[in-house]
N, C-alpha and C. Protein backbone atom coordinates (compact mmCIF):
# COMPACT_ATOMS: atom_id res chain seq x y z
N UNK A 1 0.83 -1.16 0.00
CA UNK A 1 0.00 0.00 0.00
C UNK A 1 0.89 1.24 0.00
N UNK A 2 0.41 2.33 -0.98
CA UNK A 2 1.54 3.70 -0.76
C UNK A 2 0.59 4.30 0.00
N UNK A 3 2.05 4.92 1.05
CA UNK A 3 1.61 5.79 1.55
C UNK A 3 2.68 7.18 1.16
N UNK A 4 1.87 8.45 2.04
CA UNK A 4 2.88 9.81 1.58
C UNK A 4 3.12 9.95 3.70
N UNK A 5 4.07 9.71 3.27
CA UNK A 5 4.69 10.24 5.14
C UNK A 5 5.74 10.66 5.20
N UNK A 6 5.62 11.46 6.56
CA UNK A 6 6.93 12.43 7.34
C UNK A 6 8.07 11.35 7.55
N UNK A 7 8.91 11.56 7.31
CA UNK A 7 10.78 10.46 7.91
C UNK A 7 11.30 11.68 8.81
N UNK A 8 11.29 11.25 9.71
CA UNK A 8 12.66 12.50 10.59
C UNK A 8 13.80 12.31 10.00
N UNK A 9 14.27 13.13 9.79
CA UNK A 9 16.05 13.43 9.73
C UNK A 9 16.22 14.27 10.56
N UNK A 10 17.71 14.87 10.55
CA UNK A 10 17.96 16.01 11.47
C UNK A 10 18.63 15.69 12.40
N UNK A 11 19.44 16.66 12.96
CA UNK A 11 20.19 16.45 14.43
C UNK A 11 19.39 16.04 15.31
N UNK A 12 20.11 15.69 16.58
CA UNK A 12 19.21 15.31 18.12
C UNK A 12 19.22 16.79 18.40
N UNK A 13 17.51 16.94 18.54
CA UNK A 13 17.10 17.72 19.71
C UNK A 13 16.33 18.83 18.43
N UNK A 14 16.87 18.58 17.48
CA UNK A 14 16.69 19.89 15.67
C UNK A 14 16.06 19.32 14.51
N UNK A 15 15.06 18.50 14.64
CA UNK A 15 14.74 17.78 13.54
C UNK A 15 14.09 18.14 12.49
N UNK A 16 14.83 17.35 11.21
CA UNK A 16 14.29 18.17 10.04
C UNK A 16 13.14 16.84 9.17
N UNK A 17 12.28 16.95 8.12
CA UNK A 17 11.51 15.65 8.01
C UNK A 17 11.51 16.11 6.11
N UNK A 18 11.58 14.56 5.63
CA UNK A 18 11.23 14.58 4.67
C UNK A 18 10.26 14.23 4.10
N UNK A 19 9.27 14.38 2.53
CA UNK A 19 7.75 14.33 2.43
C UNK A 19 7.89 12.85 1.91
N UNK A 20 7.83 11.44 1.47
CA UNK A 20 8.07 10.72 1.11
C UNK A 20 6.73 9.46 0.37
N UNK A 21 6.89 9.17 -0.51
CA UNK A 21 5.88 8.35 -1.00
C UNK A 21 6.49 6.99 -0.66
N UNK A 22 5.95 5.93 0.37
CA UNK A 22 6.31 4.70 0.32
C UNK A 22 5.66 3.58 0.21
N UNK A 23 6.38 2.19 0.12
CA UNK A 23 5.40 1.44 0.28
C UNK A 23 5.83 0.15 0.55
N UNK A 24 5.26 0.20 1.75
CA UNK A 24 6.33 -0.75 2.91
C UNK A 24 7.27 0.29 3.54
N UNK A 25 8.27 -0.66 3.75
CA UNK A 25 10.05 0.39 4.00
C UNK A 25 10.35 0.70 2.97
N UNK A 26 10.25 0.24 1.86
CA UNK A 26 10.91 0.78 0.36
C UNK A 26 10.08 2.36 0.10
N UNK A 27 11.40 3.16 -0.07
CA UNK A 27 10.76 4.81 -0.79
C UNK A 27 10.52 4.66 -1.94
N UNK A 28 10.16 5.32 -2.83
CA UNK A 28 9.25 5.60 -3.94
C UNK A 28 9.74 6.55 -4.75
N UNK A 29 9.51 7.82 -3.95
CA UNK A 29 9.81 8.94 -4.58
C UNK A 29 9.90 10.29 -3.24
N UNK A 30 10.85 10.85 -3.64
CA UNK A 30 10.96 11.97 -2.64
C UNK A 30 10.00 13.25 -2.84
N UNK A 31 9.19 13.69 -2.31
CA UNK A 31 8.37 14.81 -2.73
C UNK A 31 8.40 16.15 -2.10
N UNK A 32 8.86 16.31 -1.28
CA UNK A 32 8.87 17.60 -0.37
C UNK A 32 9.99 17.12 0.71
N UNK A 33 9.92 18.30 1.75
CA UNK A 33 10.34 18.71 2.95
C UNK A 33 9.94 19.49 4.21
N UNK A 34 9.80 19.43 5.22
CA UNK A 34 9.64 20.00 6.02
C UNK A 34 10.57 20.40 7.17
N UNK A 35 10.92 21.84 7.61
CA UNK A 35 11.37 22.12 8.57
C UNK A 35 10.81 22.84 9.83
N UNK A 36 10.38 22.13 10.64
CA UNK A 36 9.63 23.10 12.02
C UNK A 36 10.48 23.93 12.60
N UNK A 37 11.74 24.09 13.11
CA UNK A 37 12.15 24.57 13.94
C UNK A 37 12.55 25.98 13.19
N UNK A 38 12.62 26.60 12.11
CA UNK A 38 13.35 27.55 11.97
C UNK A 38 12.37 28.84 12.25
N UNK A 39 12.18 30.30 12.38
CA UNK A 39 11.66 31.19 12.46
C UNK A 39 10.29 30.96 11.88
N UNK A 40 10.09 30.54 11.02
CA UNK A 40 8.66 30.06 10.58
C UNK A 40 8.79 29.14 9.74
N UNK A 41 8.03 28.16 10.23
CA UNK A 41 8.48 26.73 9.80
C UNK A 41 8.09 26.52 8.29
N UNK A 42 9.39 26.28 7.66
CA UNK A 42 9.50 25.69 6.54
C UNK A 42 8.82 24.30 5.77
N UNK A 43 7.80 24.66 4.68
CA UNK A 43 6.88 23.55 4.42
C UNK A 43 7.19 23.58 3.10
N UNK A 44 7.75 23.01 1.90
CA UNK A 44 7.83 22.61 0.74
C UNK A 44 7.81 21.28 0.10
N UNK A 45 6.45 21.19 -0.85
CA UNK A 45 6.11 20.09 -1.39
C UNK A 45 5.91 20.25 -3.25
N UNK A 46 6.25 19.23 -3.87
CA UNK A 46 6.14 19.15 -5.63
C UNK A 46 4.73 19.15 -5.66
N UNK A 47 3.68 20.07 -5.74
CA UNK A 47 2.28 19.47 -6.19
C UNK A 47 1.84 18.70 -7.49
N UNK A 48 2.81 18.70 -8.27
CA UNK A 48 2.61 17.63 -9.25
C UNK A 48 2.97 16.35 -9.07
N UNK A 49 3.56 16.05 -8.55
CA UNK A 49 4.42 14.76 -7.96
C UNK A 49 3.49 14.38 -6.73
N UNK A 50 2.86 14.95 -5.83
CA UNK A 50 1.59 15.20 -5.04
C UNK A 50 0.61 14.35 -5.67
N UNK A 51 -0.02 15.05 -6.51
CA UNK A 51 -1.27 14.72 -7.47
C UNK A 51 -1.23 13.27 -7.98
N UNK A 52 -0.03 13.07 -8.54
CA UNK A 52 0.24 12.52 -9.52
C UNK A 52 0.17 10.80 -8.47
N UNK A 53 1.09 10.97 -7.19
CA UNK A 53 0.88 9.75 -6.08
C UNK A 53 -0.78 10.02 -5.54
N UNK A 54 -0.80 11.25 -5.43
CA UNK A 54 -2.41 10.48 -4.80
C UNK A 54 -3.51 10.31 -5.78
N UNK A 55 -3.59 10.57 -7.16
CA UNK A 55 -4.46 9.73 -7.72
C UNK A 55 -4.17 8.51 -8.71
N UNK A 56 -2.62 7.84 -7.89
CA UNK A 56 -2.50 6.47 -7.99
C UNK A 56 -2.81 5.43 -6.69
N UNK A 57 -3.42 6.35 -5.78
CA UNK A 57 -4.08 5.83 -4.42
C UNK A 57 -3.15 5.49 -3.19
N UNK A 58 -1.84 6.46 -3.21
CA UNK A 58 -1.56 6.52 -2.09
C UNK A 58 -2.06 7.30 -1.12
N UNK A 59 -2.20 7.10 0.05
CA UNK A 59 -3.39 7.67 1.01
C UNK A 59 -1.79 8.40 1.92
N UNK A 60 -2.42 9.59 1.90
CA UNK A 60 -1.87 10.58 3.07
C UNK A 60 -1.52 10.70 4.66
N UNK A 61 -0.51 10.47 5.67
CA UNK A 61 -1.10 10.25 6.79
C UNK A 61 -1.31 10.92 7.14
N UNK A 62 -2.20 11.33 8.66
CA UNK A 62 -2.51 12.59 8.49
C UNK A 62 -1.83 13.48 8.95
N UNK A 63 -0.53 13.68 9.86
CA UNK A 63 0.44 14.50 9.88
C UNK A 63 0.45 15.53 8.52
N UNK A 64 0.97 14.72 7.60
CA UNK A 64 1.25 15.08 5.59
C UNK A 64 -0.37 15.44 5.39
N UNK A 65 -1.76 15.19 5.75
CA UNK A 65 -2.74 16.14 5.45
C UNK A 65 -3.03 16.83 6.34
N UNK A 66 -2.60 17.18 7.24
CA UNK A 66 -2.75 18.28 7.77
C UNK A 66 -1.87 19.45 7.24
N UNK A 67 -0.52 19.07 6.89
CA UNK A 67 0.39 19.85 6.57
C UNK A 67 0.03 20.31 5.23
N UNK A 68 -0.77 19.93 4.22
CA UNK A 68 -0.96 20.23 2.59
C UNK A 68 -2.20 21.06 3.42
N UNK A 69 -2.73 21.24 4.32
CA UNK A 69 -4.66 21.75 4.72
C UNK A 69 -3.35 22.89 5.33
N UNK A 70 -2.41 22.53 5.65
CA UNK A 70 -1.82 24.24 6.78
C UNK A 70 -2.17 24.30 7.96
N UNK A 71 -2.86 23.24 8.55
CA UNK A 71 -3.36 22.79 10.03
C UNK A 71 -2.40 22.37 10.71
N UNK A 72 -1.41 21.70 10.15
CA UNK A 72 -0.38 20.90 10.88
C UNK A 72 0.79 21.32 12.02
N UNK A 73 0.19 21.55 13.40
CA UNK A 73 1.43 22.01 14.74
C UNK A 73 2.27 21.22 14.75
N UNK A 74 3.95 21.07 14.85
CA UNK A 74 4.92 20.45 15.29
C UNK A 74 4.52 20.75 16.73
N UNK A 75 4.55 19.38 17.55
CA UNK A 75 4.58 19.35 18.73
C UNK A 75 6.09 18.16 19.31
N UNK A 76 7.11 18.98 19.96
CA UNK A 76 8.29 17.94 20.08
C UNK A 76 7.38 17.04 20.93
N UNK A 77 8.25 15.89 21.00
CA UNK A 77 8.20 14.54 21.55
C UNK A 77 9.31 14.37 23.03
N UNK A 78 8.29 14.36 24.58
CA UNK A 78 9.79 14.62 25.46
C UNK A 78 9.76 13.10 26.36
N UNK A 79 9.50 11.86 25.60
CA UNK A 79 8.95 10.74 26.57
C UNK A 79 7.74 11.02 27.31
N UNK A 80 7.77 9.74 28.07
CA UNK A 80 6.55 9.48 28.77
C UNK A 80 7.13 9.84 30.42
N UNK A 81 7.11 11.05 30.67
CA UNK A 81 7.16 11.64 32.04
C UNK A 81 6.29 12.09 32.49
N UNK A 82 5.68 11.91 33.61
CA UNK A 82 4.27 12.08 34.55
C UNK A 82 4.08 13.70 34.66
N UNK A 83 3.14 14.31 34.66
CA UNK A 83 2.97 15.18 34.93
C UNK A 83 3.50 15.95 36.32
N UNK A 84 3.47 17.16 36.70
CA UNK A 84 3.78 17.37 38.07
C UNK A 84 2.54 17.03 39.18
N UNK A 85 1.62 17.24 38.89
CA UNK A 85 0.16 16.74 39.28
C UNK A 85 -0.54 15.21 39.65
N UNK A 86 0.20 14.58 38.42
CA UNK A 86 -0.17 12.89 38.31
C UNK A 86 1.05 12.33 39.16
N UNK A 87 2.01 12.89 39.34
CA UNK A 87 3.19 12.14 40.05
C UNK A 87 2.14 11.12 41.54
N UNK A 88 2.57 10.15 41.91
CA UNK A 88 2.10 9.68 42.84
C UNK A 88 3.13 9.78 44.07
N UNK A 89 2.10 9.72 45.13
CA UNK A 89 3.34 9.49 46.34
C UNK A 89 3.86 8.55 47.05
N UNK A 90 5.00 8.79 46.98
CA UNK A 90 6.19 7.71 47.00
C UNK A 90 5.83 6.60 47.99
N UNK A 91 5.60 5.85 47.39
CA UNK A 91 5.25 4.58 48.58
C UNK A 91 6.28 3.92 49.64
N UNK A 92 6.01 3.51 50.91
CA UNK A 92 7.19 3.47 52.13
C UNK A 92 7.31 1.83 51.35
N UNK A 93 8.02 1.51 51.89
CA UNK A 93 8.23 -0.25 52.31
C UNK A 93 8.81 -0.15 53.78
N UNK A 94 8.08 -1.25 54.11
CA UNK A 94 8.65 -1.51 55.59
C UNK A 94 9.66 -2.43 55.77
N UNK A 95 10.73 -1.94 56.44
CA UNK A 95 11.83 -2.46 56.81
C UNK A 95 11.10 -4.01 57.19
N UNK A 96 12.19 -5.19 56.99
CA UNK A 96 11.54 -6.63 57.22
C UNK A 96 12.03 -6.53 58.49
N UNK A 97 11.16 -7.33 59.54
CA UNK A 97 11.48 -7.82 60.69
C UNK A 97 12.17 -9.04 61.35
N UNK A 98 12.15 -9.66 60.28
CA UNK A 98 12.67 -10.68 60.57
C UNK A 98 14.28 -10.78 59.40
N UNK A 99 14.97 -11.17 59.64
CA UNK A 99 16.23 -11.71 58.89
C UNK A 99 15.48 -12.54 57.34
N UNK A 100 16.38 -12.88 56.08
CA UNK A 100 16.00 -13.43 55.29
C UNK A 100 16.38 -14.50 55.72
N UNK A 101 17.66 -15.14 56.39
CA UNK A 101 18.13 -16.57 56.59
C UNK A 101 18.07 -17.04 57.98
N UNK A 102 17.41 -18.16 58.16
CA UNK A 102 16.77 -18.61 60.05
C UNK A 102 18.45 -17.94 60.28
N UNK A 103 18.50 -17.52 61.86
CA UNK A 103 19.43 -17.89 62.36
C UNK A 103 19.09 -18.64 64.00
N UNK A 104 19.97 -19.56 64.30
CA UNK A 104 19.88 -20.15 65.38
C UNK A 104 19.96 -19.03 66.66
N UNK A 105 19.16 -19.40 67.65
CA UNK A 105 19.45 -18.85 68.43
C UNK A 105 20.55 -18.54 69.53
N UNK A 106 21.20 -17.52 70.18
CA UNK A 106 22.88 -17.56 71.00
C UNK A 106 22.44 -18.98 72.41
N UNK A 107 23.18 -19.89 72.36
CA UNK A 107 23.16 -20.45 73.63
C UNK A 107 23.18 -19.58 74.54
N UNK A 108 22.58 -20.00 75.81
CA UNK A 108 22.62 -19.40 76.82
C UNK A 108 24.20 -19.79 77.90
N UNK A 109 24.74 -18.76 78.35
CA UNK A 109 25.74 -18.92 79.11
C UNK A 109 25.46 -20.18 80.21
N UNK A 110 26.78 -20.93 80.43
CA UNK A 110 26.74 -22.13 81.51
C UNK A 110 27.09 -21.12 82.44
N UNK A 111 25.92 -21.67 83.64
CA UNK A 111 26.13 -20.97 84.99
C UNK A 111 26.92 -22.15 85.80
N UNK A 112 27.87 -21.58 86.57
CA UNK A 112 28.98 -22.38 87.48
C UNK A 112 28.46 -22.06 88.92
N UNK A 113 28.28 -22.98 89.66
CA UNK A 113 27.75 -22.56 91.02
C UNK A 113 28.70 -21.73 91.83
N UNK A 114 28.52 -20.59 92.02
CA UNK A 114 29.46 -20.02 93.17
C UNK A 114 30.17 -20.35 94.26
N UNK A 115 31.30 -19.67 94.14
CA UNK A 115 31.90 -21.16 94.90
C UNK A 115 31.65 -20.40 96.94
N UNK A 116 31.25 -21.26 97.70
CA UNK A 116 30.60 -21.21 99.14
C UNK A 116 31.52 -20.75 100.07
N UNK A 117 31.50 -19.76 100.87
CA UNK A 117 32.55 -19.66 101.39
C UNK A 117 31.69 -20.23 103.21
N UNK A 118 33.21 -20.29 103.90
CA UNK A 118 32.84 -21.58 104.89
C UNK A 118 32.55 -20.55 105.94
N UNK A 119 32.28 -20.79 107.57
CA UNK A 119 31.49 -20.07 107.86
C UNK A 119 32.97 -19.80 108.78
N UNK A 120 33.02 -18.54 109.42
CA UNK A 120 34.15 -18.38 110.39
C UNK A 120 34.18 -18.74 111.62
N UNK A 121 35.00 -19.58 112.08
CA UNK A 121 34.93 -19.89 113.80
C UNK A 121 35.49 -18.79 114.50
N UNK A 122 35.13 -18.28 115.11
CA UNK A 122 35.51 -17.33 116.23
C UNK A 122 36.06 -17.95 117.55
């Protein structure tokens, strides 16, 4: 199936995208470009080369129709980090009470009978 989609290129953190007709992983034909980040983001596409893939029935995604409609916001991508709001609170664990491995218990000390002392004759 062709499709017309965005490819990132570009440095980390500066990304630039190209307009691309594919189908599968195999490209097709290169048709445009896009650059978000510069002073006003750069959108250039072949509208004949356009035309010409989509009324051989490659379907648009909609990133690439939004961007031909002029609707299309670059919004970066920063992972999946929790909000400051959604963060949850930090759950305790309780220290274990007991050891992981039995240990035997300390013998108890041998008591020695004291030794008696004798009584004094006066």
């Amino acid at each position: 199936m062709l499709k017309v989609r965005l490819v990132r290129t570009g440095k980390k953190n500066l990304p630039s995208f190209r307009i691309e007709v594919t189908e599968g992983d195999k490209t097709v034909d290169l048709i445009g470009s896009y650059y978000p980040h510069s002073t006003k983001s750069k959108f250039s596409i072949s509208k004949d080369r356009l035309d010409h893939w989509l009324k051989s029935g490659a379907k648009p995604t909609p990133a690439v129709a939004d961007l031909i409609k002029g609707k299309y916001e670059f919004k970066p991508y920063y992972g999946s980090r929790p909000a400051e709001e959604e963060k949850a609170d930090p759950v305790e664990v309780p220290a274990p009470s007991a050891p992981a491995t039995p240990v035997a218990p300390e013998p108890a000390p041998l008591e020695t009978p004291a030794p008696q002392e004798e009584p004094v004759k006066s």
